[in-house]
PDB file of N, CA and C in Angstrom:
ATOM      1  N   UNK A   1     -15.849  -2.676   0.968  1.00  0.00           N
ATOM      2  CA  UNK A   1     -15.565  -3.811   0.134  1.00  0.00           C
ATOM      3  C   UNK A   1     -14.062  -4.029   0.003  1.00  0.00           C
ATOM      4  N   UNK A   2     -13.484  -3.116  -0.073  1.00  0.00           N
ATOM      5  CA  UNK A   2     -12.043  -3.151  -0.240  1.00  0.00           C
ATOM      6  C   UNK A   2     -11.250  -3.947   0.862  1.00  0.00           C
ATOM      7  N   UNK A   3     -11.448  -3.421   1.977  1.00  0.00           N
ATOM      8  CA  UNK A   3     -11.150  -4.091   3.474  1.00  0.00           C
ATOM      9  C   UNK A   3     -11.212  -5.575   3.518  1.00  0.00           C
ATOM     10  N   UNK A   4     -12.549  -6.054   2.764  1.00  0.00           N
ATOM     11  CA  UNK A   4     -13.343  -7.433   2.879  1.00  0.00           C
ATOM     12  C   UNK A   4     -12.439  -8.438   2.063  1.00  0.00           C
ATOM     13  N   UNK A   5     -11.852  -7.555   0.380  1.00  0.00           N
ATOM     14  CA  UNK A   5     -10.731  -7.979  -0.060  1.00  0.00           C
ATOM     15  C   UNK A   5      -9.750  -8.462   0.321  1.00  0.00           C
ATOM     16  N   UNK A   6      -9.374  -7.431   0.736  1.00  0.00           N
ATOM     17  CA  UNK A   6      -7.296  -7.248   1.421  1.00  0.00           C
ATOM     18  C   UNK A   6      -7.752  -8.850   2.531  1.00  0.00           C
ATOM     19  N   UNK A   7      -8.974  -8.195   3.451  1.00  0.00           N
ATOM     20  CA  UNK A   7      -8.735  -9.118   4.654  1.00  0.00           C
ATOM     21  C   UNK A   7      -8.488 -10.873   3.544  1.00  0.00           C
ATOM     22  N   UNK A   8      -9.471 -11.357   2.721  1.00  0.00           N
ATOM     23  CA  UNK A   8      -9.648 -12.628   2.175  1.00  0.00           C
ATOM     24  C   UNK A   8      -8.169 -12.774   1.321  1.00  0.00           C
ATOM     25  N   UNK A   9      -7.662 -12.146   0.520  1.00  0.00           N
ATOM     26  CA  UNK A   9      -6.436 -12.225  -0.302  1.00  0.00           C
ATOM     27  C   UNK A   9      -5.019 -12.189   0.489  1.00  0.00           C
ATOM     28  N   UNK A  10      -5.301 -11.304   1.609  1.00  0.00           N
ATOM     29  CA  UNK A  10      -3.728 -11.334   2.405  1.00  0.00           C
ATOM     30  C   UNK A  10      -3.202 -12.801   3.120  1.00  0.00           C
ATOM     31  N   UNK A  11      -4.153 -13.421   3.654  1.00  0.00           N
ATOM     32  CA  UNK A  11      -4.250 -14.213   4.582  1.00  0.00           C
ATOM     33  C   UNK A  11      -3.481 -15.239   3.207  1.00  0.00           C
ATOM     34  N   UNK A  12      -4.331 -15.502   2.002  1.00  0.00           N
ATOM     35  CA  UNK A  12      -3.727 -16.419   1.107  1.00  0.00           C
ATOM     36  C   UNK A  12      -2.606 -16.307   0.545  1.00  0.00           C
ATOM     37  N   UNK A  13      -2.220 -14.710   0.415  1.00  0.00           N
ATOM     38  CA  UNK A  13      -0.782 -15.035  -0.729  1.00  0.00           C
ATOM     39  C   UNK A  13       0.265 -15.281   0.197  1.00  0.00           C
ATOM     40  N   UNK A  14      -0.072 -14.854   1.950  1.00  0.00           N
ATOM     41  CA  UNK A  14       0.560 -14.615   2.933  1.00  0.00           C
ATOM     42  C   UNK A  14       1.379 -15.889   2.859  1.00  0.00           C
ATOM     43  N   UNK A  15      -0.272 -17.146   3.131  1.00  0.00           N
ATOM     44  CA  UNK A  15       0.582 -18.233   3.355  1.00  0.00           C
ATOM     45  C   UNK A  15       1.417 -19.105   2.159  1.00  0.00           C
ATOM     46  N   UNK A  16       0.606 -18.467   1.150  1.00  0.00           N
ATOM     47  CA  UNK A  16       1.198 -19.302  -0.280  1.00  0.00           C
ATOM     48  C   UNK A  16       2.791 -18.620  -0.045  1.00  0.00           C
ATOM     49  N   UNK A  17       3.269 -17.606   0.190  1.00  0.00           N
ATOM     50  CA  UNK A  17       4.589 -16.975   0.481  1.00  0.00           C
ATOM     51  C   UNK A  17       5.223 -18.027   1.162  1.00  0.00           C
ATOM     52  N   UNK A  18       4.591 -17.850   2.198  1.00  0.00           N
ATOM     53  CA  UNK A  18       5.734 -19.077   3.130  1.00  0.00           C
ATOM     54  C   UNK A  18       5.850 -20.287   2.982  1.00  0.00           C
ATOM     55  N   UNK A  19       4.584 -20.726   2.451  1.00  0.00           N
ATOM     56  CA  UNK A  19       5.047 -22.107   2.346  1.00  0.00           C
ATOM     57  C   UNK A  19       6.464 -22.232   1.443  1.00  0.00           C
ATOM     58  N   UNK A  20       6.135 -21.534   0.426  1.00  0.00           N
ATOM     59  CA  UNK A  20       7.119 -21.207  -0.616  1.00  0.00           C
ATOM     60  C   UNK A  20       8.239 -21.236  -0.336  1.00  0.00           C
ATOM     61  N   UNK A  21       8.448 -20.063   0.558  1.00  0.00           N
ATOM     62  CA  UNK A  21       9.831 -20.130   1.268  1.00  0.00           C
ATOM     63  C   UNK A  21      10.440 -21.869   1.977  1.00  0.00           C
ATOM     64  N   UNK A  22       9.645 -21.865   2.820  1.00  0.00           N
ATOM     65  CA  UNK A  22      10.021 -23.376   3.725  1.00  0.00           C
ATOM     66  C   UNK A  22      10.435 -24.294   2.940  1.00  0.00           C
ATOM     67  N   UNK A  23       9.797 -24.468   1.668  1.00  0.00           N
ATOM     68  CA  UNK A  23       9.713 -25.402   1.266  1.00  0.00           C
ATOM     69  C   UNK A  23      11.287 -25.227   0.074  1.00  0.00           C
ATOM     70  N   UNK A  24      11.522 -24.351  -0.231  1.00  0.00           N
ATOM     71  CA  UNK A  24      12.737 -23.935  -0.528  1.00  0.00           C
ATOM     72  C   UNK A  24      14.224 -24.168   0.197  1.00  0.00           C
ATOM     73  N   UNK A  25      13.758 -23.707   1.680  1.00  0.00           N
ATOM     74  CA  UNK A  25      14.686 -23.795   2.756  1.00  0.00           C
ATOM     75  C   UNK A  25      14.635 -25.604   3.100  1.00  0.00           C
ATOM     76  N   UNK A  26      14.082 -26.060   3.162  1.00  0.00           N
ATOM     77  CA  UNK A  26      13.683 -27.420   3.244  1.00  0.00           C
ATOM     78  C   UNK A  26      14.619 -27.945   2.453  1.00  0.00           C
ATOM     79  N   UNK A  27      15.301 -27.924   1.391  1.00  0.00           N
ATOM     80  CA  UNK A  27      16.069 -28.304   0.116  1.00  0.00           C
ATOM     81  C   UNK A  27      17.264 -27.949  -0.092  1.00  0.00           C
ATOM     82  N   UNK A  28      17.550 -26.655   1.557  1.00  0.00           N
ATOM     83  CA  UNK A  28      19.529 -25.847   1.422  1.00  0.00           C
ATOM     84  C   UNK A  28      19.981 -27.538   1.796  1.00  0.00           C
ATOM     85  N   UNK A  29      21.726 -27.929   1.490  1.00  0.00           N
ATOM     86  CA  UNK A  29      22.057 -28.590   2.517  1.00  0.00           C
ATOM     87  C   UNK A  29      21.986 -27.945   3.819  1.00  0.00           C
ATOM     88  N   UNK A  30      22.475 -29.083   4.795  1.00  0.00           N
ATOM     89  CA  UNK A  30      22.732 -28.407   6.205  1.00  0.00           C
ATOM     90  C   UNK A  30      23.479 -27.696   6.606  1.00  0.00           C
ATOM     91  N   UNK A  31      24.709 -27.893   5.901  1.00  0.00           N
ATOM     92  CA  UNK A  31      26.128 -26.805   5.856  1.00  0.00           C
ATOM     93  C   UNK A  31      25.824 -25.753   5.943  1.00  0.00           C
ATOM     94  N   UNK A  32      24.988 -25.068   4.584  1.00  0.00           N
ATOM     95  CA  UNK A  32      24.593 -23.585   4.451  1.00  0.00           C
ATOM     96  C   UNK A  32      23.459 -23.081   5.275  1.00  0.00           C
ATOM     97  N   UNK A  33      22.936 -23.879   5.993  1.00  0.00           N
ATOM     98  CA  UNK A  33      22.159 -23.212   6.963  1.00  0.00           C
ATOM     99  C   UNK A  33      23.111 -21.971   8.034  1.00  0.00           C
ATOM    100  N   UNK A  34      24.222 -22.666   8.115  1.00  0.00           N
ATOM    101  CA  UNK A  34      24.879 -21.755   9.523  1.00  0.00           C
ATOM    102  C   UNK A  34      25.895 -20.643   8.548  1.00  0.00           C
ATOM    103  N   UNK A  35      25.895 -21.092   6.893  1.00  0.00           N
ATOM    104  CA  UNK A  35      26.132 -19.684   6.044  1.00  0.00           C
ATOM    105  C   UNK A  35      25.722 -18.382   6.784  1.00  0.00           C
ATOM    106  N   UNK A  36      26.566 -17.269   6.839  1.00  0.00           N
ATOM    107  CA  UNK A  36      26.043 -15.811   7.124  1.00  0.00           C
ATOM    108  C   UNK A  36      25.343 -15.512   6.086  1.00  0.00           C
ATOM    109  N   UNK A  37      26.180 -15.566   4.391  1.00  0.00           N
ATOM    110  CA  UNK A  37      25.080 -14.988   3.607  1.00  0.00           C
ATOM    111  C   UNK A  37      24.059 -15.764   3.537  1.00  0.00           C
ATOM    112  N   UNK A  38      23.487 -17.031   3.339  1.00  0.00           N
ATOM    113  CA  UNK A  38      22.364 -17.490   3.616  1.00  0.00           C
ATOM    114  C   UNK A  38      21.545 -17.329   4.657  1.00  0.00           C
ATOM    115  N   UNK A  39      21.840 -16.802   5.579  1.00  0.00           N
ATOM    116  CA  UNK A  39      21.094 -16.287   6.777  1.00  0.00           C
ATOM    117  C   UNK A  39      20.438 -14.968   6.467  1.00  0.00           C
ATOM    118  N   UNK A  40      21.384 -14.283   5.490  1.00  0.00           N
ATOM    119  CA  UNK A  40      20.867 -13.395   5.460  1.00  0.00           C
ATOM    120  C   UNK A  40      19.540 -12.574   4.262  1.00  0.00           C
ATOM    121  N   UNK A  41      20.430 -14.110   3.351  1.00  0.00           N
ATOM    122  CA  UNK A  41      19.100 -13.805   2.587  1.00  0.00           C
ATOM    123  C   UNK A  41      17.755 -14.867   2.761  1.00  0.00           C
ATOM    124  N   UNK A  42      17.985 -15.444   3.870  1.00  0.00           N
ATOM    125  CA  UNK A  42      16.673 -15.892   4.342  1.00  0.00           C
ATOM    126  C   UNK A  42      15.894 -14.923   5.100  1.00  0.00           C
ATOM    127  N   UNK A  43      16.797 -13.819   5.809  1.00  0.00           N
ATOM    128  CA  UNK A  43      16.140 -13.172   6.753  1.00  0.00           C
ATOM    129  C   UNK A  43      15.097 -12.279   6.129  1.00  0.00           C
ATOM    130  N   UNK A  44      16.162 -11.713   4.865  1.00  0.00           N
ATOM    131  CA  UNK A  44      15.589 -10.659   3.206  1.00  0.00           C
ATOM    132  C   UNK A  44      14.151 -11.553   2.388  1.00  0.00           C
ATOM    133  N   UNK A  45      14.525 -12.551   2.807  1.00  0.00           N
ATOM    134  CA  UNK A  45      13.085 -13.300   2.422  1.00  0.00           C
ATOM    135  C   UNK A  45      11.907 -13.212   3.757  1.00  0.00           C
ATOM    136  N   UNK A  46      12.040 -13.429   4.628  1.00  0.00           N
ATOM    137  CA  UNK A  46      10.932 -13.524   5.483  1.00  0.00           C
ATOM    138  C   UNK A  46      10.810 -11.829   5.704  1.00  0.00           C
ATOM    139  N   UNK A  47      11.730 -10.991   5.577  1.00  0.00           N
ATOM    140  CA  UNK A  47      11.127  -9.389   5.679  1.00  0.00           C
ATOM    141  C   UNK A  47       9.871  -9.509   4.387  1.00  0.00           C
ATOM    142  N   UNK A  48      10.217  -9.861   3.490  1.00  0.00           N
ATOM    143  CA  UNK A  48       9.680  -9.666   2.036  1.00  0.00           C
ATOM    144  C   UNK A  48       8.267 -10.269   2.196  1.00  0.00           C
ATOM    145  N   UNK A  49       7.951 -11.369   2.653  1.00  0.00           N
ATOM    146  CA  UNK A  49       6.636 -11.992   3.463  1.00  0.00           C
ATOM    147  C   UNK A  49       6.096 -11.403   3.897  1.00  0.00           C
ATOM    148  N   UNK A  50       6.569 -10.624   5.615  1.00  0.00           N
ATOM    149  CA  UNK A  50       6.075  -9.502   6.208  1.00  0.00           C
ATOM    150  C   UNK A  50       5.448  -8.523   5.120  1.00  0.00           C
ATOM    151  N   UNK A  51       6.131  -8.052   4.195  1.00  0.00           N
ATOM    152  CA  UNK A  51       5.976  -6.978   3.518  1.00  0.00           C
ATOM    153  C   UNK A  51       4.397  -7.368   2.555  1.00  0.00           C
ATOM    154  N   UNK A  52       4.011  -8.694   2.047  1.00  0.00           N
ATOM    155  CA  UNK A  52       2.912  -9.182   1.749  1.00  0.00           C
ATOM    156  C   UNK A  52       1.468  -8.498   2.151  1.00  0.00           C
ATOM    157  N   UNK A  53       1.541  -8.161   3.158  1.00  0.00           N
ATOM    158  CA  UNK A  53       0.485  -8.351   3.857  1.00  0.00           C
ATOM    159  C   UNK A  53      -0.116  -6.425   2.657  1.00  0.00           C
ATOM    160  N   UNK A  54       1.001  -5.507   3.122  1.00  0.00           N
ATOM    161  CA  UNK A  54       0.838  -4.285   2.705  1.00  0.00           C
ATOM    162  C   UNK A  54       0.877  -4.021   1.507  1.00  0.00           C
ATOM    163  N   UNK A  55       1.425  -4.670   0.855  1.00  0.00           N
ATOM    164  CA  UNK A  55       1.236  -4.691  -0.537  1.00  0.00           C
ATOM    165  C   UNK A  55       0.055  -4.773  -0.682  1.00  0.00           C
ATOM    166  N   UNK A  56      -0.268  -6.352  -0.781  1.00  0.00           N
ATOM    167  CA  UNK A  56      -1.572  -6.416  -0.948  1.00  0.00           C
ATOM    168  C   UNK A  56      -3.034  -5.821  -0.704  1.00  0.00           C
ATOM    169  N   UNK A  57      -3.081  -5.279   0.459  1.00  0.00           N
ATOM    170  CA  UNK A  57      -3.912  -4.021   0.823  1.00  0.00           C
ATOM    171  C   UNK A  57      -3.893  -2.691  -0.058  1.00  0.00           C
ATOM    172  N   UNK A  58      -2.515  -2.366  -0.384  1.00  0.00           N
ATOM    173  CA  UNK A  58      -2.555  -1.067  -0.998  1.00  0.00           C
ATOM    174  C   UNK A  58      -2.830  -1.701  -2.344  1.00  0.00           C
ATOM    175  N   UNK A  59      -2.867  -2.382  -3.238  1.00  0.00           N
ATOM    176  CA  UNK A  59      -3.515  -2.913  -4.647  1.00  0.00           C
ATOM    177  C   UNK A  59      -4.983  -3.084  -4.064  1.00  0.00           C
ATOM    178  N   UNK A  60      -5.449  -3.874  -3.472  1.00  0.00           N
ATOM    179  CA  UNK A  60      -6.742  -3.662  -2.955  1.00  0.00           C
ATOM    180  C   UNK A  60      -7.537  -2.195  -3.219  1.00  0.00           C
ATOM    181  N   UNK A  61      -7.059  -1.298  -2.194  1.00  0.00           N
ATOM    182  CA  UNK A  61      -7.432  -0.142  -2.212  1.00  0.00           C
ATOM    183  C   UNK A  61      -7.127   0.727  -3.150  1.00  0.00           C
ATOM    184  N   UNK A  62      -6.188   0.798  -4.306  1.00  0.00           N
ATOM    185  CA  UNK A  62      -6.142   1.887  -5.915  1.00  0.00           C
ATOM    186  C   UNK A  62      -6.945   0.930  -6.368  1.00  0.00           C
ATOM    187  N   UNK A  63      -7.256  -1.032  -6.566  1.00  0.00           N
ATOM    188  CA  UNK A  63      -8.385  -0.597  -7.602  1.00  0.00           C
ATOM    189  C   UNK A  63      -9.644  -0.688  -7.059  1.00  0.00           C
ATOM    190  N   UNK A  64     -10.048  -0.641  -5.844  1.00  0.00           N
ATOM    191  CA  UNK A  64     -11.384  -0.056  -5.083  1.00  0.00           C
ATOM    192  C   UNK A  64     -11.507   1.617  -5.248  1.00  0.00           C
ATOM    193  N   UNK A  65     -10.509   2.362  -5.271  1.00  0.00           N
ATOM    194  CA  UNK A  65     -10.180   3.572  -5.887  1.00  0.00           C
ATOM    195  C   UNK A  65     -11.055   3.508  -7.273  1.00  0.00           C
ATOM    196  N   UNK A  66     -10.331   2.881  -8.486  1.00  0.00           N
ATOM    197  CA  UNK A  66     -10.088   2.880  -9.681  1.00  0.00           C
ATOM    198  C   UNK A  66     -11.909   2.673 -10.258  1.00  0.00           C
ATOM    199  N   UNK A  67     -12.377   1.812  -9.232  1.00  0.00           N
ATOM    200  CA  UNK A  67     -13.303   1.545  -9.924  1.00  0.00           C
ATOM    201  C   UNK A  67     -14.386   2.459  -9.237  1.00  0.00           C
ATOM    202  N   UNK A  68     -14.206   3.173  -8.433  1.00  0.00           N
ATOM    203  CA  UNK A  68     -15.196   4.507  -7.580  1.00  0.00           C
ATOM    204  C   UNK A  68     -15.081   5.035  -8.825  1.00  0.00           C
ATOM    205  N   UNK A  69     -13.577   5.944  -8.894  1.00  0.00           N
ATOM    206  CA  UNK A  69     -13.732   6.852  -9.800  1.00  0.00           C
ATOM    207  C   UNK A  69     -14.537   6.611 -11.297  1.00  0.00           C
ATOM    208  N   UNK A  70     -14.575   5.260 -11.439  1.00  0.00           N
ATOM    209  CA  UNK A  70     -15.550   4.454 -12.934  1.00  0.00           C
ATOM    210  C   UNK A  70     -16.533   4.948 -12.538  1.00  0.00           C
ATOM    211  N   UNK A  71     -16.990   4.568 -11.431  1.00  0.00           N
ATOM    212  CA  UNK A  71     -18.944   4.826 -11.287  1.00  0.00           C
ATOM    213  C   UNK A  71     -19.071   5.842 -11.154  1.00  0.00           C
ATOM    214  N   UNK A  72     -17.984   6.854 -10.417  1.00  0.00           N
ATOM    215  CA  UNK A  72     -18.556   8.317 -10.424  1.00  0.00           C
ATOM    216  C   UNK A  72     -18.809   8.563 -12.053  1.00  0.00           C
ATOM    217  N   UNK A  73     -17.554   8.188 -12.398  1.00  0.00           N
ATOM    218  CA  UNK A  73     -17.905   9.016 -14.102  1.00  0.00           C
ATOM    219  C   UNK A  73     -19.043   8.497 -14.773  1.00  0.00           C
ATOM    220  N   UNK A  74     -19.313   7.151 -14.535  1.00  0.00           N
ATOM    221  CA  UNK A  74     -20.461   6.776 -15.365  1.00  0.00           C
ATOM    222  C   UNK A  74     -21.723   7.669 -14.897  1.00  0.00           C
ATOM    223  N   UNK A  75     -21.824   7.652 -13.696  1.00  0.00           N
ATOM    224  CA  UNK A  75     -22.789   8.753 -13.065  1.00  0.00           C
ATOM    225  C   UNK A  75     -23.183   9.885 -13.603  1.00  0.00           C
ATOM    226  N   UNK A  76     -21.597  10.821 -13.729  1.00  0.00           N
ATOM    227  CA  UNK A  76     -21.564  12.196 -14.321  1.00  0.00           C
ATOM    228  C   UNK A  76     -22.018  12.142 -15.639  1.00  0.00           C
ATOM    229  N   UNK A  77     -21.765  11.605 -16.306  1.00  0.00           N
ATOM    230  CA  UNK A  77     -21.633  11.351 -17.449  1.00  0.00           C
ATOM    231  C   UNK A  77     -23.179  11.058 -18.248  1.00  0.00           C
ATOM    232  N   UNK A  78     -23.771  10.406 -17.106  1.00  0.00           N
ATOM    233  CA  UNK A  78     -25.412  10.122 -17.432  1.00  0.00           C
ATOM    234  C   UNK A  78     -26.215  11.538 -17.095  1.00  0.00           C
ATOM    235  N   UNK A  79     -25.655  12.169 -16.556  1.00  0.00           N
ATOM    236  CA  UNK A  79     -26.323  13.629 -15.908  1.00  0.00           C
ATOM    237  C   UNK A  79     -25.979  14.532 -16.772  1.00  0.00           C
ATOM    238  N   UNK A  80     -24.631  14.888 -17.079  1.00  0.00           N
ATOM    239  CA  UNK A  80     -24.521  15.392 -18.363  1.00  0.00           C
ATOM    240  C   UNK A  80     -22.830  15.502 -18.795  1.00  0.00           C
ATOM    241  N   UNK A  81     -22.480  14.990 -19.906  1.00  0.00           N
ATOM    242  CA  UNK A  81     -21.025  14.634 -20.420  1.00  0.00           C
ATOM    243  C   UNK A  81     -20.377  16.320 -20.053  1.00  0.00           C
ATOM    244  N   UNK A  82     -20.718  17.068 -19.742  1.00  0.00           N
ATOM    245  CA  UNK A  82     -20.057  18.253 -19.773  1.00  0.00           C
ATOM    246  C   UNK A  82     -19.325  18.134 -18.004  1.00  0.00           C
ATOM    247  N   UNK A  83     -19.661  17.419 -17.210  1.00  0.00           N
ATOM    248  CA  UNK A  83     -19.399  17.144 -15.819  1.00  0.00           C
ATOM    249  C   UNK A  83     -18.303  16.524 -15.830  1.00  0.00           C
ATOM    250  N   UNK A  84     -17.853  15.262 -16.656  1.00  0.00           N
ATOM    251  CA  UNK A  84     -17.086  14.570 -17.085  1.00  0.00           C
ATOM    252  C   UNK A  84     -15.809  14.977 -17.028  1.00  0.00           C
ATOM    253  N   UNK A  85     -15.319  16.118 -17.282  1.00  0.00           N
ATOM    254  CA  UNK A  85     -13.433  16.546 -17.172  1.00  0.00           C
ATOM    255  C   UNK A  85     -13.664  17.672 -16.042  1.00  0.00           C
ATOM    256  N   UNK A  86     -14.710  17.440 -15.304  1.00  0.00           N
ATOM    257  CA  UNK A  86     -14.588  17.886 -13.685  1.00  0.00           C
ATOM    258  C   UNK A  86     -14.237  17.098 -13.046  1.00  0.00           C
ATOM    259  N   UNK A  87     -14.407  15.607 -12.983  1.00  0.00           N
ATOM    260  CA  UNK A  87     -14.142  14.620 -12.260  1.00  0.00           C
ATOM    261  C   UNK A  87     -12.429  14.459 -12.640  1.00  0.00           C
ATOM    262  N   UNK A  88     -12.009  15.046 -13.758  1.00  0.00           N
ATOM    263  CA  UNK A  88     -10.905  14.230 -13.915  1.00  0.00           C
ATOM    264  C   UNK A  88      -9.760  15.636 -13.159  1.00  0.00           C
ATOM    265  N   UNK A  89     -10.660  16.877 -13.530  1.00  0.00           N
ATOM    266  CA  UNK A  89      -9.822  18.117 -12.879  1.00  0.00           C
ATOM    267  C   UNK A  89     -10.066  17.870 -11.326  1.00  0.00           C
ATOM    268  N   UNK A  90     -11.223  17.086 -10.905  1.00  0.00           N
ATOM    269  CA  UNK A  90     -10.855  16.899  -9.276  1.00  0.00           C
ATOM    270  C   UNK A  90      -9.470  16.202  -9.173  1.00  0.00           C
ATOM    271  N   UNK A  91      -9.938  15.030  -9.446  1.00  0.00           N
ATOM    272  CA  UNK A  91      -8.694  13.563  -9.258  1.00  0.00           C
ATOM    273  C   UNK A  91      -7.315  13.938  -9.451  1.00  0.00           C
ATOM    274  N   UNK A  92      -7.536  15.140 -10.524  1.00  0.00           N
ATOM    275  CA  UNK A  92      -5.960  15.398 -10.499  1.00  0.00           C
ATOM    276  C   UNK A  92      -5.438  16.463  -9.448  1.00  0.00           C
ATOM    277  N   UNK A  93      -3.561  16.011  -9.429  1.00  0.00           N
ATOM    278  CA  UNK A  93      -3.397  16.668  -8.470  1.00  0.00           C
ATOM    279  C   UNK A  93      -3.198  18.378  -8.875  1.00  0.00           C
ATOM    280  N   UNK A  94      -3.371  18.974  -7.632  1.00  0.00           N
ATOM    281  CA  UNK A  94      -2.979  20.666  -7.909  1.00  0.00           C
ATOM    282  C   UNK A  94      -1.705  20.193  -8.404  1.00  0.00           C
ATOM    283  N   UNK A  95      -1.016  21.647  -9.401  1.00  0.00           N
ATOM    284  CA  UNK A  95       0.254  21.458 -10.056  1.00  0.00           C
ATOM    285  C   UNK A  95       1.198  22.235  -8.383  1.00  0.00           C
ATOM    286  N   UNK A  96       2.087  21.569  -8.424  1.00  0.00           N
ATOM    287  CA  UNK A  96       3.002  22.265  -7.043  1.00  0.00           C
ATOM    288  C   UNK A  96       2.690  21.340  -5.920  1.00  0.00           C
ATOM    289  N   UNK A  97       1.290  20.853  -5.602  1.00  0.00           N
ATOM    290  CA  UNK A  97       1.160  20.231  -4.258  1.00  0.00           C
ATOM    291  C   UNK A  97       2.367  19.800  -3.328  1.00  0.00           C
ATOM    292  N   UNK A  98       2.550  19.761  -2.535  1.00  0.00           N
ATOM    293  CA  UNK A  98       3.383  18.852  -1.800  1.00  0.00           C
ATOM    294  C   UNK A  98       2.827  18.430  -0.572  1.00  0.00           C
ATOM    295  N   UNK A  99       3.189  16.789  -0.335  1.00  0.00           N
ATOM    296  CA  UNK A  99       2.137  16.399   0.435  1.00  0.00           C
ATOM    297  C   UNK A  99       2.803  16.840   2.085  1.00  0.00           C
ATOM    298  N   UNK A 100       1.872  16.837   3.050  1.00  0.00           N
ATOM    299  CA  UNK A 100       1.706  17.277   4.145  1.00  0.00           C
ATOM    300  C   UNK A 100       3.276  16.687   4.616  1.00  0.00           C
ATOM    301  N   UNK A 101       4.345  16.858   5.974  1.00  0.00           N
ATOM    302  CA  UNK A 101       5.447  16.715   6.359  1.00  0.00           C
ATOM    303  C   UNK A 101       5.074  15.877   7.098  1.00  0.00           C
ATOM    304  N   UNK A 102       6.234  14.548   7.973  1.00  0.00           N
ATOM    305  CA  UNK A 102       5.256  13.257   8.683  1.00  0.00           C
ATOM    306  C   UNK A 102       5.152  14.228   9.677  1.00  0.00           C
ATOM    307  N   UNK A 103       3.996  13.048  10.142  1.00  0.00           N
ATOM    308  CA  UNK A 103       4.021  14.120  11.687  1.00  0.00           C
ATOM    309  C   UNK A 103       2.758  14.687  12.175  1.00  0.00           C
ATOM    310  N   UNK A 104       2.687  15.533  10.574  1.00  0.00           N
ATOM    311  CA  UNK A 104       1.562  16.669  10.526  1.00  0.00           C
ATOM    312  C   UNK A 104       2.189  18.114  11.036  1.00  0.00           C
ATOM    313  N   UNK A 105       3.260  18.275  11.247  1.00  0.00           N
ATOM    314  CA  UNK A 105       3.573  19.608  11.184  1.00  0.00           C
ATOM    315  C   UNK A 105       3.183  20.549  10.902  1.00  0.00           C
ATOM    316  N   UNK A 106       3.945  21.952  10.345  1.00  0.00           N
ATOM    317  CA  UNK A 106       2.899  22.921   9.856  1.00  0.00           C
ATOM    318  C   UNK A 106       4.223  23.355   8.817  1.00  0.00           C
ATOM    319  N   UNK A 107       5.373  22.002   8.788  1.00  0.00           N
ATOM    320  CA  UNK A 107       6.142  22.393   7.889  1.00  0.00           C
ATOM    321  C   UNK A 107       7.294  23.386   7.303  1.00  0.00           C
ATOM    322  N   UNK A 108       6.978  24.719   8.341  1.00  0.00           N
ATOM    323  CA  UNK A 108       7.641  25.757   8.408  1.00  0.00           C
ATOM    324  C   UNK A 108       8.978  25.898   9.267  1.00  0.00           C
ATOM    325  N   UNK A 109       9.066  23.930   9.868  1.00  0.00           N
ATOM    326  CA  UNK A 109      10.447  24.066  10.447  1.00  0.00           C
ATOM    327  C   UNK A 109      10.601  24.241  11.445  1.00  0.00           C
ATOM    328  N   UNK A 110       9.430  24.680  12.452  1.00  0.00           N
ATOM    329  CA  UNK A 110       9.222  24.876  13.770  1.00  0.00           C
ATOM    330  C   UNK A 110       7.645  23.680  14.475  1.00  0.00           C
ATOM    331  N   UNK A 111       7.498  23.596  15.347  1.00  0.00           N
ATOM    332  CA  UNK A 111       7.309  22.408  16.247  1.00  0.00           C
ATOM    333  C   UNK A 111       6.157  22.928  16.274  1.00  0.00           C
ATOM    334  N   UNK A 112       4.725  22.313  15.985  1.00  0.00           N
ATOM    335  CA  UNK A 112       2.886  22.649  16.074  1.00  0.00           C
ATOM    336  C   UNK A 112       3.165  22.696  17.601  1.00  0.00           C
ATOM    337  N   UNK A 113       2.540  24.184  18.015  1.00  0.00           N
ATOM    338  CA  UNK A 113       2.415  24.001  19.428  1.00  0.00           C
ATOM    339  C   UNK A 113       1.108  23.422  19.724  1.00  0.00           C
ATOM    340  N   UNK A 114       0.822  22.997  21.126  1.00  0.00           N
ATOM    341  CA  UNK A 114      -0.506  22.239  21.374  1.00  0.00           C
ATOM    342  C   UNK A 114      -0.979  23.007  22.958  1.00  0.00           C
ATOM    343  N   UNK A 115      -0.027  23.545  23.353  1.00  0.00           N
ATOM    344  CA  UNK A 115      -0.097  23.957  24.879  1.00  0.00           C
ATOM    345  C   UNK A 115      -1.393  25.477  24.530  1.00  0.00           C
ATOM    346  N   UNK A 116      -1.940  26.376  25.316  1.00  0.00           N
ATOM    347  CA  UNK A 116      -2.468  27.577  25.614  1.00  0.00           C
ATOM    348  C   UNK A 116      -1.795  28.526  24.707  1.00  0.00           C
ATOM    349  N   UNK A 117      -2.619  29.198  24.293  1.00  0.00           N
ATOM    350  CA  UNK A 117      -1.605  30.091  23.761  1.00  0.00           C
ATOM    351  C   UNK A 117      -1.425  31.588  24.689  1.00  0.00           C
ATOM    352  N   UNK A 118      -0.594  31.797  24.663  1.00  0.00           N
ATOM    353  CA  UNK A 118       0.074  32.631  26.140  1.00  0.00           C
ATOM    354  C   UNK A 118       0.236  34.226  25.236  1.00  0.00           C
TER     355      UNK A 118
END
């Protein structure tokens, strides 16, 4: 469901963005078009567009999140209220965690081998 979201909402704020923009740019004089700083914060605007698309997906997906974790609890909760601050000791994080290094490494600073091991 979440996916079905992002896909229907991105496409709209996407274009409501740009029009936005154009229609803004539509209204510089002509002079400041060949402005550097206006170039450049047009460019800072159409990154910011681009950037639309991901936003919107990741709000999508915490409250497709937000509302799992609702039904689980309503679930638990019908089975027996004592289940209830298990769900919340799952969800939370371990104290210390740190999340995985990019990559997938093994973090220790040296390179995941993949070859035989010899």
């Amino acid at each position: 469901m979440s996916s079905w979201g992002a896909d229907r909402l991105s496409p709209r704020i996407q274009r409501t963005a740009t029009v936005t923009l154009l229609e803004r740019a539509q209204r510089v004089e002509l002079a400041s078009m060949e402005d550097p700083e206006f170039n450049r914060l047009l460019e800072s605007a159409r990154f910011g567009i681009n950037s639309v698309h991901r936003l919107t997906t990741e709000s999508v997906a915490v409250l497709s999140t937000l509302l799992s974790m609702a039904a689980t609890g309503g679930v638990l909760f019908t089975l027996s209220p004592v289940l209830l601050p298990l769900l919340v000791l799952i969800a939370a994080p371990a104290r210390g965690a740190r999340p995985s290094p990019p990559g997938g490494g093994t973090g220790c600073g040296r390179p995941r081998r993949t070859g035989p091991i010899r």
